[in-house]
N, C-alpha and C. Protein backbone atom coordinates (compact mmCIF):
# COMPACT_ATOMS: atom_id res chain seq x y z
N UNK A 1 96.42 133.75 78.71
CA UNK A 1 96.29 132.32 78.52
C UNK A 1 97.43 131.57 79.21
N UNK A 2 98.94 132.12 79.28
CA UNK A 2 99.86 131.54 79.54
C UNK A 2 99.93 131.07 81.27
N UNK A 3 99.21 132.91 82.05
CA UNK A 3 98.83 132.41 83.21
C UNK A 3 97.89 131.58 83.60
N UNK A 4 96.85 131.03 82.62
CA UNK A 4 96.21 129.99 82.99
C UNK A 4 96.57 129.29 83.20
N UNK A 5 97.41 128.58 82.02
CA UNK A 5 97.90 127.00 81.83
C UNK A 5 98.59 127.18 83.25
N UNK A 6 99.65 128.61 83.40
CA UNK A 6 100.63 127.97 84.68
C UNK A 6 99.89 127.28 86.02
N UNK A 7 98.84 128.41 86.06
CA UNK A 7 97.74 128.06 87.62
C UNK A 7 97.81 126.75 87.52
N UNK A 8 97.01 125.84 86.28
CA UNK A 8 96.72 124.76 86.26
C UNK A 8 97.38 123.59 86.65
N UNK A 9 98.59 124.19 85.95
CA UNK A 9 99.85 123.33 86.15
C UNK A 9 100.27 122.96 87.77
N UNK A 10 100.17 124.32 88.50
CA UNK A 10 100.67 124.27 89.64
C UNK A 10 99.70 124.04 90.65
N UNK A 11 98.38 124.26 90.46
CA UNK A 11 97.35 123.54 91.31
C UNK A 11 97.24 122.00 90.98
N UNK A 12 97.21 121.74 90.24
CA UNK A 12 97.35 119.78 89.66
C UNK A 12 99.00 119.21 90.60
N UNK A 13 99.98 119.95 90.41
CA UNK A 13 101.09 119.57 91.26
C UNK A 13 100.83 119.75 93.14
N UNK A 14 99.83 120.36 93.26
CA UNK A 14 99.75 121.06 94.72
C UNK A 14 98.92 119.06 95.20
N UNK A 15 98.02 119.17 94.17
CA UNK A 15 97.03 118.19 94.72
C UNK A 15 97.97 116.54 94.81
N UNK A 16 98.98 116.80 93.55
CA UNK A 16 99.86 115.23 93.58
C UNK A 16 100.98 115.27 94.86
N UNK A 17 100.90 115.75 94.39
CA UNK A 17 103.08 116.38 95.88
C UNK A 17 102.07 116.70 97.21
N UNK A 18 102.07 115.43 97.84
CA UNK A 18 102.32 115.01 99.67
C UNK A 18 103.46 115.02 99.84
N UNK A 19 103.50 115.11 101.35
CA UNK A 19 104.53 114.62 102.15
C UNK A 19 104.28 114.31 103.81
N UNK A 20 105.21 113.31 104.36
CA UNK A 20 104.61 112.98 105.57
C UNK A 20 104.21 111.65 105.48
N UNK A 21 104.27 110.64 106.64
CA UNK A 21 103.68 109.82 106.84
C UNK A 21 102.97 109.20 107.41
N UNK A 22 101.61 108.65 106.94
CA UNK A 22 100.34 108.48 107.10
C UNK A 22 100.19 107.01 108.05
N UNK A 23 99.41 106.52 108.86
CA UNK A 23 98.95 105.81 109.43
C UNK A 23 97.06 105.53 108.70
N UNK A 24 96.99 104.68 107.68
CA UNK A 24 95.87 104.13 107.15
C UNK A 24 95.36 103.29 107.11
N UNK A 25 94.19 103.27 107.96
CA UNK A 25 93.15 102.02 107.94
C UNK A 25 91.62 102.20 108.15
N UNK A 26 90.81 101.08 107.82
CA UNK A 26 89.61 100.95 107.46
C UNK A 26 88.70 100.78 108.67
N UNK A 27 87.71 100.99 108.96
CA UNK A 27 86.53 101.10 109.71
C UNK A 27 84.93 101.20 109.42
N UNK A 28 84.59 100.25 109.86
CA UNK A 28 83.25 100.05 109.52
C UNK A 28 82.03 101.01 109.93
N UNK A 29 81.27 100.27 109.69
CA UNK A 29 79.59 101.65 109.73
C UNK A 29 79.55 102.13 110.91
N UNK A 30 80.54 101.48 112.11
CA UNK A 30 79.80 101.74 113.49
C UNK A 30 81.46 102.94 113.96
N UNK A 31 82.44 102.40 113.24
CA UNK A 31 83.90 103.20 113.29
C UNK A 31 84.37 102.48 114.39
N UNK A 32 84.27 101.04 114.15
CA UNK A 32 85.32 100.33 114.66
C UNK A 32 86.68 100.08 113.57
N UNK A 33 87.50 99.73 114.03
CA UNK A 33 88.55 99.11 112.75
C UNK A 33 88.05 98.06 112.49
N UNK A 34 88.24 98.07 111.38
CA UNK A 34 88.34 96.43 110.63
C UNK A 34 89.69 95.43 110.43
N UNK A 35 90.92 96.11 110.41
CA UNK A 35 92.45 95.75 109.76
C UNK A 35 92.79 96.01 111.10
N UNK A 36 92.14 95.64 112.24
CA UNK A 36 93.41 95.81 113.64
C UNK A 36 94.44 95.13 113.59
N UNK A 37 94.61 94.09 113.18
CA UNK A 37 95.48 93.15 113.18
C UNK A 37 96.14 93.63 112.47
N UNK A 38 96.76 94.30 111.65
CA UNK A 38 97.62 94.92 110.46
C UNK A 38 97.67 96.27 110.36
N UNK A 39 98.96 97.07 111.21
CA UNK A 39 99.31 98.25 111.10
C UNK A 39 99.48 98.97 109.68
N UNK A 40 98.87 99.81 108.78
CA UNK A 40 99.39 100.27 107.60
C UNK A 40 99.83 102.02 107.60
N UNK A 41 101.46 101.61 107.07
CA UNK A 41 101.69 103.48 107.14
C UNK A 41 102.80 103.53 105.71
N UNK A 42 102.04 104.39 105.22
CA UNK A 42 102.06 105.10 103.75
C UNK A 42 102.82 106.48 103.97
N UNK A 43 103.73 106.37 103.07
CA UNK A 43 104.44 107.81 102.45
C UNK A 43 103.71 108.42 101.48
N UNK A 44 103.44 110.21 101.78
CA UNK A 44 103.02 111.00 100.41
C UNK A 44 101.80 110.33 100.43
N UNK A 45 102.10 110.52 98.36
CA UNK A 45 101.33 109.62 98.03
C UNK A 45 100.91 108.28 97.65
N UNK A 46 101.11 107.46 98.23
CA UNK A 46 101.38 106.48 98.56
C UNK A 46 100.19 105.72 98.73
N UNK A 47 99.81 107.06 100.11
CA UNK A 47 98.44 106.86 100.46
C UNK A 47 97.49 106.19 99.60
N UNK A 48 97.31 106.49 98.26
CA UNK A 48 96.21 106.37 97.41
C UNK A 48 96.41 104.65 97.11
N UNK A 49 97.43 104.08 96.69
CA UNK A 49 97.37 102.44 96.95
C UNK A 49 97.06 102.18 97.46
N UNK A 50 97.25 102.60 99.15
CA UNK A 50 96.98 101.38 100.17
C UNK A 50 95.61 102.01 100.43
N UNK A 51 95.09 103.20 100.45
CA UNK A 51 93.74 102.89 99.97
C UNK A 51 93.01 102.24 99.31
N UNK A 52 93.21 102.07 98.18
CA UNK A 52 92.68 101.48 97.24
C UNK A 52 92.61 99.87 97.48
N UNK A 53 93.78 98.86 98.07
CA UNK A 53 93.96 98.26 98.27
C UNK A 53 92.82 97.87 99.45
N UNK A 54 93.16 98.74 100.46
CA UNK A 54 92.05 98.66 101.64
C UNK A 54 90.55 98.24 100.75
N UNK A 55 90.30 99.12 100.02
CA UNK A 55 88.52 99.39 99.51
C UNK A 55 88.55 97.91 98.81
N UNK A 56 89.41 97.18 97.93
CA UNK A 56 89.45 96.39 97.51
C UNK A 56 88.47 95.01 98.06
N UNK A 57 89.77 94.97 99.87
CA UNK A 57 89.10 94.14 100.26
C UNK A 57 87.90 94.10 101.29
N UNK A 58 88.05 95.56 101.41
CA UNK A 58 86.66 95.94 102.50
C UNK A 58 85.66 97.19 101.74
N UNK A 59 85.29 96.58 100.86
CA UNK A 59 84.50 97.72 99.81
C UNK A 59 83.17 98.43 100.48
N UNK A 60 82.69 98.14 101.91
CA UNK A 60 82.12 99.06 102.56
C UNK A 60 82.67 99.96 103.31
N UNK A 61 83.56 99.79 103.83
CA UNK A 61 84.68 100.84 104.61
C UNK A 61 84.99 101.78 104.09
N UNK A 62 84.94 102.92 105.61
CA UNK A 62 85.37 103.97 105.36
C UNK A 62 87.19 103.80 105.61
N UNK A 63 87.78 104.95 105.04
CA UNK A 63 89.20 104.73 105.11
C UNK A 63 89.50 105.82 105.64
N UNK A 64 90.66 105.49 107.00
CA UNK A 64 91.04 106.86 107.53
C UNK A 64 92.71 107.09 108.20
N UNK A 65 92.45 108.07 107.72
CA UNK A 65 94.24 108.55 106.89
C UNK A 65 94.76 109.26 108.11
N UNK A 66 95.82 109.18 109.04
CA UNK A 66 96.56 109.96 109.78
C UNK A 66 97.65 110.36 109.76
N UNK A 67 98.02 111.43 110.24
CA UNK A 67 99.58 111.61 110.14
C UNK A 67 100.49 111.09 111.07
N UNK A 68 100.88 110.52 111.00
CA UNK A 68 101.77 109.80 112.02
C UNK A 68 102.53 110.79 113.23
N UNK A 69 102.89 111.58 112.96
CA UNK A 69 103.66 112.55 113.74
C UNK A 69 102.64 113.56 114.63
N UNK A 70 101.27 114.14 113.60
CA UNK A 70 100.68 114.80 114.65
C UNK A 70 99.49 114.15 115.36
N UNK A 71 99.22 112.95 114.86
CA UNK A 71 97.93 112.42 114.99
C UNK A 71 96.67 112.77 114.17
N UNK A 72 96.65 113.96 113.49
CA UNK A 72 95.42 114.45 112.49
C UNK A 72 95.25 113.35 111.43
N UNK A 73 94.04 113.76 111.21
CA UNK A 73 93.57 112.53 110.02
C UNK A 73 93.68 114.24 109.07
N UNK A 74 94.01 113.47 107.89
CA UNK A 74 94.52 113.93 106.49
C UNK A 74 93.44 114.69 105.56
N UNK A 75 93.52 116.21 105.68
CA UNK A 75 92.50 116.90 105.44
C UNK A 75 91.90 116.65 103.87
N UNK A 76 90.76 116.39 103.51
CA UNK A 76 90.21 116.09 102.00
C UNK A 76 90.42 114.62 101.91
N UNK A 77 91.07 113.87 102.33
CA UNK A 77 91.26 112.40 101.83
C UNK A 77 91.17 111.38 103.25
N UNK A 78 90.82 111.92 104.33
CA UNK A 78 90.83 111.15 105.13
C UNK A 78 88.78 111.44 105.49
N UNK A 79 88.65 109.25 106.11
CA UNK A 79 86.91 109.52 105.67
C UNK A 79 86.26 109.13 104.08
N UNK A 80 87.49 108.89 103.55
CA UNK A 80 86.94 108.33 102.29
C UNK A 80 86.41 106.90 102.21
N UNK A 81 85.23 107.40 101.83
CA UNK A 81 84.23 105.77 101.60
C UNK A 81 84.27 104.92 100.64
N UNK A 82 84.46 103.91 101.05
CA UNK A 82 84.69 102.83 99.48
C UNK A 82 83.60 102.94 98.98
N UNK A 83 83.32 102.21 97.81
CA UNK A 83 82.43 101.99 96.87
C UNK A 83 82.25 100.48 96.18
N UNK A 84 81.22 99.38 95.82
CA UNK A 84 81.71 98.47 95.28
C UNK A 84 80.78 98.30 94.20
């Protein structure tokens, strides 16, 4: 049981603890940007505000997450679609 809880513990920390910084912004149905005018770059997790923020005001947009340093978009969380 004890090794359960630990797994749990330490997979739930794997998923919170980023690092690196992200280049995030929104794009519409066709994957143009929408926020050209406004560079956004997020630490960690960080990310998840200015997402959220993004979906806020563009609640059809997709949101897409890069790493600043290698250029990759952000595996599992980048491509996330708002909802309204």
């Amino acid at each position: 049981m004890k090794k359960i809880y630990l797994y749990i513990v330490l997979l739930l920390n794997a998923c919170v603890t980023m690092s690196g910084t992200y280049h995030v912004y929104a794009v519409d149905a066709s994957g143009n940007p929408i926020n050209n005018k406004v560079q956004l770059i997020a630490e960690g997790s960080r990310i998840y505000s200015v997402r959220n923020a993004l979906c806020a005001n563009y609640p059809d947009a997709k949101i897409i997450i890069k790493n600043t340093k290698t250029g990759r978009e952000l595996e599992g969380e980048s491509g996330y679609q708002c909802r309204h």
